[in-house]
Protein backbone atom coordinates (compact mmCIF):
# COMPACT_ATOMS: atom_id res chain seq x y z
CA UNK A 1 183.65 149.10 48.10
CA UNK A 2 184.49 147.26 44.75
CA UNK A 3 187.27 144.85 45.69
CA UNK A 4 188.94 142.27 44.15
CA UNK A 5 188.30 140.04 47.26
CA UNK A 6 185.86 137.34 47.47
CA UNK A 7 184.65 138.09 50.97
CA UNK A 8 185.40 140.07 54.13
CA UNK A 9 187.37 137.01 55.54
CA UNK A 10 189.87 137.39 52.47
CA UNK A 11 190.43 141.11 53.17
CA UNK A 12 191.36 140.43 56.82
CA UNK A 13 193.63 137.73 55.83
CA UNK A 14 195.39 140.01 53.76
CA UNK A 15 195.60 142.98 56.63
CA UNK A 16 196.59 140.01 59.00
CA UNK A 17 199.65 141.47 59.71
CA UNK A 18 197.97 144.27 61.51
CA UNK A 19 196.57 142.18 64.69
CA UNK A 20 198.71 142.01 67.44
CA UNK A 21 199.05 137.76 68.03
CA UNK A 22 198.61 138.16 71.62
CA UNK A 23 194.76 139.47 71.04
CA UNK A 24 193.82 138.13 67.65
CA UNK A 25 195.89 134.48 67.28
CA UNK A 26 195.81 130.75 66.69
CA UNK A 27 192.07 129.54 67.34
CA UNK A 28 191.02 133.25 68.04
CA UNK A 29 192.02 133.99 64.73
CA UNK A 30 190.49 130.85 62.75
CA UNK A 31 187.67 131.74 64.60
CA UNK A 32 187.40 134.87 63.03
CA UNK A 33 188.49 133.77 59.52
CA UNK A 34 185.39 130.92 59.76
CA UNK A 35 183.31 133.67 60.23
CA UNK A 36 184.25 136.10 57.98
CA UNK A 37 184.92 134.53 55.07
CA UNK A 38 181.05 133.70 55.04
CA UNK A 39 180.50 137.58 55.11
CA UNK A 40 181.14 140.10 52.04
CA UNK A 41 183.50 142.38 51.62
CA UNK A 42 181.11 145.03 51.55
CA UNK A 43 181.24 144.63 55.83
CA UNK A 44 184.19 146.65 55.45
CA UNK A 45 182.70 149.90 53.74
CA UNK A 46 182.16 150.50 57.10
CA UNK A 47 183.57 150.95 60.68
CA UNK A 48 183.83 147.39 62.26
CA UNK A 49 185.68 146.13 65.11
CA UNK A 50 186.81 143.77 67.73
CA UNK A 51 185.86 143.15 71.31
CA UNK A 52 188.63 141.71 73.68
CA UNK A 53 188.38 140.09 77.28
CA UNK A 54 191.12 141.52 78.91
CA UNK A 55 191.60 139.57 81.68
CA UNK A 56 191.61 136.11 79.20
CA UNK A 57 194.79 134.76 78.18
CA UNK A 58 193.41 132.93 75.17
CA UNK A 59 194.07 135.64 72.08
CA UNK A 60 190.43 135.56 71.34
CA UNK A 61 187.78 138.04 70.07
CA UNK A 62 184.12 139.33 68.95
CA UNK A 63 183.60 140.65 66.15
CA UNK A 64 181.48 143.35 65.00
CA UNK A 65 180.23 145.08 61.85
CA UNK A 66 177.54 148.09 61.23
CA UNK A 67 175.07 147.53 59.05
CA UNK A 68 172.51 149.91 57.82
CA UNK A 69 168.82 150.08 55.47
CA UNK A 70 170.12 150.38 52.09
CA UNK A 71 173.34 149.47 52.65
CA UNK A 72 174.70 146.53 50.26
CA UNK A 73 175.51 144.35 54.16
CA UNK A 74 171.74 144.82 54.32
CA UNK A 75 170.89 143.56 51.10
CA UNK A 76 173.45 140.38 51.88
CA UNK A 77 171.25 139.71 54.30
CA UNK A 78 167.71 140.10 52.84
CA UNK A 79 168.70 138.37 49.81
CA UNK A 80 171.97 137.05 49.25
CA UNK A 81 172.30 135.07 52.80
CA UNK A 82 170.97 132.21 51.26
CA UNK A 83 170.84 129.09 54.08
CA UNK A 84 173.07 131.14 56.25
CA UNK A 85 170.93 133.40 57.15
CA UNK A 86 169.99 132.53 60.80
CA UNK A 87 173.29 131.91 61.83
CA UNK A 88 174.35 135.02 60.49
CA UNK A 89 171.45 137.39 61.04
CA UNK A 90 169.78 135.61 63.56
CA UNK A 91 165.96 134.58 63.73
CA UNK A 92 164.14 137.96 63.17
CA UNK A 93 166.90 140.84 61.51
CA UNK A 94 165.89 139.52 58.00
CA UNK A 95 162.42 140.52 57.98
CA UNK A 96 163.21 143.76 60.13
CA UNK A 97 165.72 144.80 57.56
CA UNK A 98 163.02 144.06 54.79
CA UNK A 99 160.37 145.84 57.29
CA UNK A 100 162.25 149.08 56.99
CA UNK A 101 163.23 148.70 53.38
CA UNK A 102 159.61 148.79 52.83
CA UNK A 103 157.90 151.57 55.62
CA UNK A 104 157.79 155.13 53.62
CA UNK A 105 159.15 156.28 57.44
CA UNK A 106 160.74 153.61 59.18
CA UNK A 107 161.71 153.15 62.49
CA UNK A 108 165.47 153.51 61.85
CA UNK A 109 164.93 156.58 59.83
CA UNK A 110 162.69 158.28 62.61
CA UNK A 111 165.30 157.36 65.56
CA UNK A 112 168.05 158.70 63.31
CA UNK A 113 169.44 154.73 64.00
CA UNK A 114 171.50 152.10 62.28
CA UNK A 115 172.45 148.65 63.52
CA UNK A 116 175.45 147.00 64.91
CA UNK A 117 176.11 143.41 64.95
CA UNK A 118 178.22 141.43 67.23
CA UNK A 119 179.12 137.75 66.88
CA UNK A 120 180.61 136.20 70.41
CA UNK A 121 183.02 134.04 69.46
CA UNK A 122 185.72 133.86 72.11
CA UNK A 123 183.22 131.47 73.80
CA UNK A 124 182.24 129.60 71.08
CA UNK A 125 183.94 126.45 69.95
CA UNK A 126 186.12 126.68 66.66
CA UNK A 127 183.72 127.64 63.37
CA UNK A 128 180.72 127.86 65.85
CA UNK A 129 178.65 130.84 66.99
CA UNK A 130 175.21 131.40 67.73
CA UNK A 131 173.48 134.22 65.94
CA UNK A 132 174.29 137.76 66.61
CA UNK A 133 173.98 140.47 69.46
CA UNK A 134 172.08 143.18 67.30
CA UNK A 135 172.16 146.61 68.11
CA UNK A 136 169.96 149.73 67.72
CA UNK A 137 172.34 152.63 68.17
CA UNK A 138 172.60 156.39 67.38
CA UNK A 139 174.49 157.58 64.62
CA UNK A 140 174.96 161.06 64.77
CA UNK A 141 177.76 162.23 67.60
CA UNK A 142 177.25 161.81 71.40
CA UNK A 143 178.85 166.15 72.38
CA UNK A 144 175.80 166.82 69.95
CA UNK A 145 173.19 165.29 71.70
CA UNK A 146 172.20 162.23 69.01
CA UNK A 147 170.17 159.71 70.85
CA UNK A 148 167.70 157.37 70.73
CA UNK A 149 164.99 159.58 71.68
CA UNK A 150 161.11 158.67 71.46
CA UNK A 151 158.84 155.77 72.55
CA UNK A 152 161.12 153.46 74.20
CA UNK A 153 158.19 151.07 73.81
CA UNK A 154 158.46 150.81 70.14
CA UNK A 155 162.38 150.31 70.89
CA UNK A 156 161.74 147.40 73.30
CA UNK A 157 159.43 146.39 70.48
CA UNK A 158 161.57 146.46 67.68
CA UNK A 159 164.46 144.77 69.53
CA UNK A 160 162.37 142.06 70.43
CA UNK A 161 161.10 141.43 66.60
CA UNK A 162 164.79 141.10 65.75
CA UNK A 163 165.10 138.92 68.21
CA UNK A 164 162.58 136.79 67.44
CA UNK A 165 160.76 136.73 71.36
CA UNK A 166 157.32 137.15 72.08
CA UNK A 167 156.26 140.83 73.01
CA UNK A 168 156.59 141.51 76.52
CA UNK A 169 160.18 139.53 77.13
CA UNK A 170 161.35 142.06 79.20
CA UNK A 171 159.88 144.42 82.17
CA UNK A 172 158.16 147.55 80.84
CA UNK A 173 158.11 149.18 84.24
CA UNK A 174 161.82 148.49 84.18
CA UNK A 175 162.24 150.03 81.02
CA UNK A 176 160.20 153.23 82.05
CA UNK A 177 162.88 153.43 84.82
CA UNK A 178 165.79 153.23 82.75
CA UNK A 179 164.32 156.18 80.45
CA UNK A 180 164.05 158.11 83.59
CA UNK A 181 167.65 157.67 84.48
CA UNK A 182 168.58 158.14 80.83
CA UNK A 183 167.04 162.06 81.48
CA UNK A 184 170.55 162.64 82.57
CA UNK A 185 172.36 161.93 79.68
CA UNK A 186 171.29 159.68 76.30
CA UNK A 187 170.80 156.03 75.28
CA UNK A 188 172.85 156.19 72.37
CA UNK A 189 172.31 152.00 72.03
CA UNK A 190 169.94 149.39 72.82
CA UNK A 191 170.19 145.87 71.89
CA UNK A 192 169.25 142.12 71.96
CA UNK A 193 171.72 139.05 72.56
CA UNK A 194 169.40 136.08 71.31
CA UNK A 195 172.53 133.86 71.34
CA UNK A 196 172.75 134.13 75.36
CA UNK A 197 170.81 131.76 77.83
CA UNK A 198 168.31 134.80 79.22
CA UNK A 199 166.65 137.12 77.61
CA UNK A 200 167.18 140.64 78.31
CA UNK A 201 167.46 144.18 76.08
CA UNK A 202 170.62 146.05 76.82
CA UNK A 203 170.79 149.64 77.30
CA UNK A 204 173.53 151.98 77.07
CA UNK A 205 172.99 155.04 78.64
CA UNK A 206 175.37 157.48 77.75
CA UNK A 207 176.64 160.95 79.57
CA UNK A 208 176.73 160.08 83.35
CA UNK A 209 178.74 162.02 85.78
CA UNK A 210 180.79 160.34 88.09
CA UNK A 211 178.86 161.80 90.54
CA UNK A 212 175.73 160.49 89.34
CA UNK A 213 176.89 156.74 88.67
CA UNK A 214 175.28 155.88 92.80
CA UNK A 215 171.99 157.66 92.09
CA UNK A 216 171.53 155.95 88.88
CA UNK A 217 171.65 152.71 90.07
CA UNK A 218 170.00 153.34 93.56
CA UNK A 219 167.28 155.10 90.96
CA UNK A 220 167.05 151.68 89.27
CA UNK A 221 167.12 150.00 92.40
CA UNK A 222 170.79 147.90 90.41
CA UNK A 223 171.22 144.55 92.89
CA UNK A 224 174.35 144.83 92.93
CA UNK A 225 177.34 146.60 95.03
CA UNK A 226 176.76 150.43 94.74
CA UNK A 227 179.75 151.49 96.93
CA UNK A 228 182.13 148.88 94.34
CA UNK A 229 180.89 150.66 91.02
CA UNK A 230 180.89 154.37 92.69
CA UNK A 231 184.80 154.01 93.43
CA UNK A 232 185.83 152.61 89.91
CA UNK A 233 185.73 156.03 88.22
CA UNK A 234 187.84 158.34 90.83
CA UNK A 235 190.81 155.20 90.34
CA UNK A 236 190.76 156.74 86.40
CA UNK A 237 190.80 160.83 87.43
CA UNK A 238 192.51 162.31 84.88
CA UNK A 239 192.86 159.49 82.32
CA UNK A 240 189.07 159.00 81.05
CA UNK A 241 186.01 161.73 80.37
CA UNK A 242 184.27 162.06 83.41
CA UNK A 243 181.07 160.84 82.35
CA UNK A 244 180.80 157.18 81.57
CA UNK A 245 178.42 154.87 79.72
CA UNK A 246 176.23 152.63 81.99
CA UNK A 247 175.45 149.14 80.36
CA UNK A 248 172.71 147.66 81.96
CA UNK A 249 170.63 144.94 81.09
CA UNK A 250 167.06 144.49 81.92
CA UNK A 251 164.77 141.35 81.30
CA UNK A 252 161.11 140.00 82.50
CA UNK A 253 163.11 139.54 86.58
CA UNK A 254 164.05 143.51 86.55
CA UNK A 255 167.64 145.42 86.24
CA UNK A 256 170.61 142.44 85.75
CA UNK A 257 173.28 142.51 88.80
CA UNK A 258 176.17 142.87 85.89
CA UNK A 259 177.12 146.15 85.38
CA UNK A 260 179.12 147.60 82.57
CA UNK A 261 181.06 151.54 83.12
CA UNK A 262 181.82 152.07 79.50
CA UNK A 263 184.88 154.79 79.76
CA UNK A 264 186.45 157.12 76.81
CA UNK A 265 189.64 159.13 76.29
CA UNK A 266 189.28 162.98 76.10
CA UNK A 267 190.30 162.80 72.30
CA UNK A 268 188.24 163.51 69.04
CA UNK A 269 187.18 160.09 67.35
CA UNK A 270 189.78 160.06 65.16
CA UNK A 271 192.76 160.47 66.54
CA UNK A 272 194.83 157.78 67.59
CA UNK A 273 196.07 158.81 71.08
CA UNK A 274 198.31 156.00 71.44
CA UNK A 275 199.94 157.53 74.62
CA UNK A 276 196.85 158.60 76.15
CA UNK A 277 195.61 155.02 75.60
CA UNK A 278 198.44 153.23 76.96
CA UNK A 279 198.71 155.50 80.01
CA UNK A 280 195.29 154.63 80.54
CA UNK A 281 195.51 150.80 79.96
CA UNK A 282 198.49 150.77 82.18
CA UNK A 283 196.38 151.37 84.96
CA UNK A 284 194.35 149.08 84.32
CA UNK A 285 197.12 146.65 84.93
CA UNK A 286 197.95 148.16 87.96
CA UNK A 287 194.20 147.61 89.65
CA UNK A 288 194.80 144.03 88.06
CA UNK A 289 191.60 144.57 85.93
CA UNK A 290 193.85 143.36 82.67
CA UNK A 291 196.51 140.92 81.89
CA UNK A 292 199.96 142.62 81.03
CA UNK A 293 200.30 140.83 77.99
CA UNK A 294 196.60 142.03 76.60
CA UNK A 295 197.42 145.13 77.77
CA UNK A 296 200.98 145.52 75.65
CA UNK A 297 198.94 144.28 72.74
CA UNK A 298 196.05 146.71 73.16
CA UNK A 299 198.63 149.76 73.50
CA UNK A 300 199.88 148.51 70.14
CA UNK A 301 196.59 148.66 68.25
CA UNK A 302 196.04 152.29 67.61
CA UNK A 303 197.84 152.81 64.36
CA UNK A 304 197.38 154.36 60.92
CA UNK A 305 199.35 152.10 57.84
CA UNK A 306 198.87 151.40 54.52
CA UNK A 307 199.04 148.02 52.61
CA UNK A 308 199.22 146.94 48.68
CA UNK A 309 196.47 144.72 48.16
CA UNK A 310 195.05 142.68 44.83
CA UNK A 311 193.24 145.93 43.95
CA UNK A 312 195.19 149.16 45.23
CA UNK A 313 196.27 150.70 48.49
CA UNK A 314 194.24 150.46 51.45
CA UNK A 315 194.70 153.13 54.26
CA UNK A 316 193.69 151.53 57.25
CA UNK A 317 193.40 153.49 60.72
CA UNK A 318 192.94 151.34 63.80
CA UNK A 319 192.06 153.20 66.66
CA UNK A 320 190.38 151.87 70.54
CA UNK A 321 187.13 153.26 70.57
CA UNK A 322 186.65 152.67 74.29
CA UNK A 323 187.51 150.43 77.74
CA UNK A 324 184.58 149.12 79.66
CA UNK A 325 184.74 147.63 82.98
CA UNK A 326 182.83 144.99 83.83
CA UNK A 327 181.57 144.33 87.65
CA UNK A 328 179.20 141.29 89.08
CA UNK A 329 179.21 140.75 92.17
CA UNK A 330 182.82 141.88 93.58
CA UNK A 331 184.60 140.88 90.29
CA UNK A 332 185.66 143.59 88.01
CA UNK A 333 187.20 142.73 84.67
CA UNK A 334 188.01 145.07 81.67
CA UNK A 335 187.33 144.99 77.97
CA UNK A 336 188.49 146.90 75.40
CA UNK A 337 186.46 147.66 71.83
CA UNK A 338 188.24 148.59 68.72
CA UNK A 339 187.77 149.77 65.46
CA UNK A 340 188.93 149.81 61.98
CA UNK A 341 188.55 151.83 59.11
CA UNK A 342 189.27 150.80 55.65
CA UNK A 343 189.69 152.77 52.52
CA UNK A 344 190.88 152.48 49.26
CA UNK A 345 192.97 155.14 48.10
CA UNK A 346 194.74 153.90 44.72
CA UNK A 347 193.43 151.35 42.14
């Protein structure tokens, strides 16, 4: 968008009103601003978002943006990074953005792909972060069967470019069995964390029953608690879809004991559903997988306003896009992942 404000961090500043304090506040919220305010405003011609640990006190966040070939983000950080490139893009998304730019078929436009980016910051110390989670992920809608089909090889291998690893960072027999498990549904994303201690490519396999959550992961051969992860989705009957996202990560050792069930509401994208939501955060408090005070900040999120800025008025719609929980070992904690959309409507 043409805007009248100097960066992304400006625009948030003025929308600050927006984010509940008890999920987006005091060092959460600098933390965010130090961030931002580095990246253009032009992160906000798309959908971009917030993660939240809901079983955190602190009123900390992730933050993510999409970014896309072509795309004036992508050109930001090609060209216009400058000395912040690495901690912004991380050590290999430059040259794969310029890669693509380049191929007269790239591997974004045969996948049907774009990219999300995610920047942990809850853990990092104030105007710190490492470089970014980066994200391979389907664009076109999950009911009509958009994934990322194809070689999953030249996925691993792409991932690991951006990166910045060595080929062969994670196990390719691994892989192989995570594409067979992925025959009953999608993988809609796959992605790298470069800022974490191990490295691993995470898949997210969308489109498994509830039914089929204990053969997946005795079909991957998952370390971890089968009979813990199979009885998470019955304690949600009625409140989620009935097929949930598996998040599994997989690295040179084999399938990762943590385990993320990524669940939805039975709405269309963009509706609100603030009472569906609630009803279904609510129980989360109940199985003590999120803090009462996240969760009355959460219910509060999904919301469609408009404010005056320097420039016009903006239409913003904030809406939960999903919950996931999170199990390792016998410890089961929930997130939740938002989104906004911005738009100008009047100059």
């Amino acid at each position: 968008m043409n805007s009248a404000y100097s960066s992304m961090g400006s625009l948030l500043a003025a929308m600050r009103g927006l984010f509940p304090p008890d999920l987006i506040g005091g060092d959460g919220w600098e933390k965010v601003q130090a961030l931002t305010t580095r990246l253009p405003v032009s992160a906000a011609d798309a959908r971009f978002g917030f993660e939240f640990d809901l079983c955190d006190p602190s009123p900390t966040a992730d933050f993510c943006v999409q970014c896309t070939p072509g795309s004036p983000l992508a050109a930001f950080f090609v060209d216009g990074a400058g000395a912040l490139g690495p901690a912004l893009a991380g050590p290999g998304l430059q040259a794969f953005l310029s890669e693509q730019a380049r191929g007269p078929v790239s591997f974004l436009e045969r996948t049907g792909a774009g990219l999300i980016l995610e920047y942990d910051l809850a853990g990092s110390p104030a105007a710190e972060h490492g470089p970014p989670g980066v994200f391979i992920a389907a664009l076109g809608r999950p009911d009509r069967g958009a994934g990322l089909d194809g070689d999953p090889a030249a996925l691993v291998a792409a991932l690991e470019s951006i990166a910045g690893w060595n080929p062969g960072a994670v196990d390719a027999g691994q892989v192989q069995r995570v594409w067979a498990v992925a025959s009953c549904g999608m993988i809609r994303q796959a992605g790298v964390l470069p800022g974490r201690e191990h490295k691993a490519v995470r898949f997210i396999v969308h489109g498994i029953s509830e039914a089929g959550v204990p053969a997946a992961l005795e079909g991957l051969e998952w370390p971890g608690d089968v009979s813990l992860a199979r009885g998470l989705l019955p304690e949600l009957a009625g409140l989620v879809v009935p097929r949930a996202a598996l998040s599994l990560d997989v690295s040179s050792r084999g399938v990762s004991p943590r385990l993320g069930l990524e669940l939805f509401r039975p709405v269309e994208r963009h509706r609100t559903d603030r009472s569906g939501w609630r009803a279904l955060i609510e129980r989360l408090v109940e199985r003590a997988w999120c803090l009462e005070t996240k969760a009355e900040a959460l219910a509060r999120w999904p919301r469609v306003e408009m404010f005056f800025g320097r420039d016009g008025v903006y239409r913003v719609r904030q809406v939960i896009n999903h919950l996931k929980l999170v199990v390792h070992g016998r410890d089961v904690r929930a997130k939740g992942y938002t989104a906004i959309d911005v738009q100008r409507t009047a100059a």
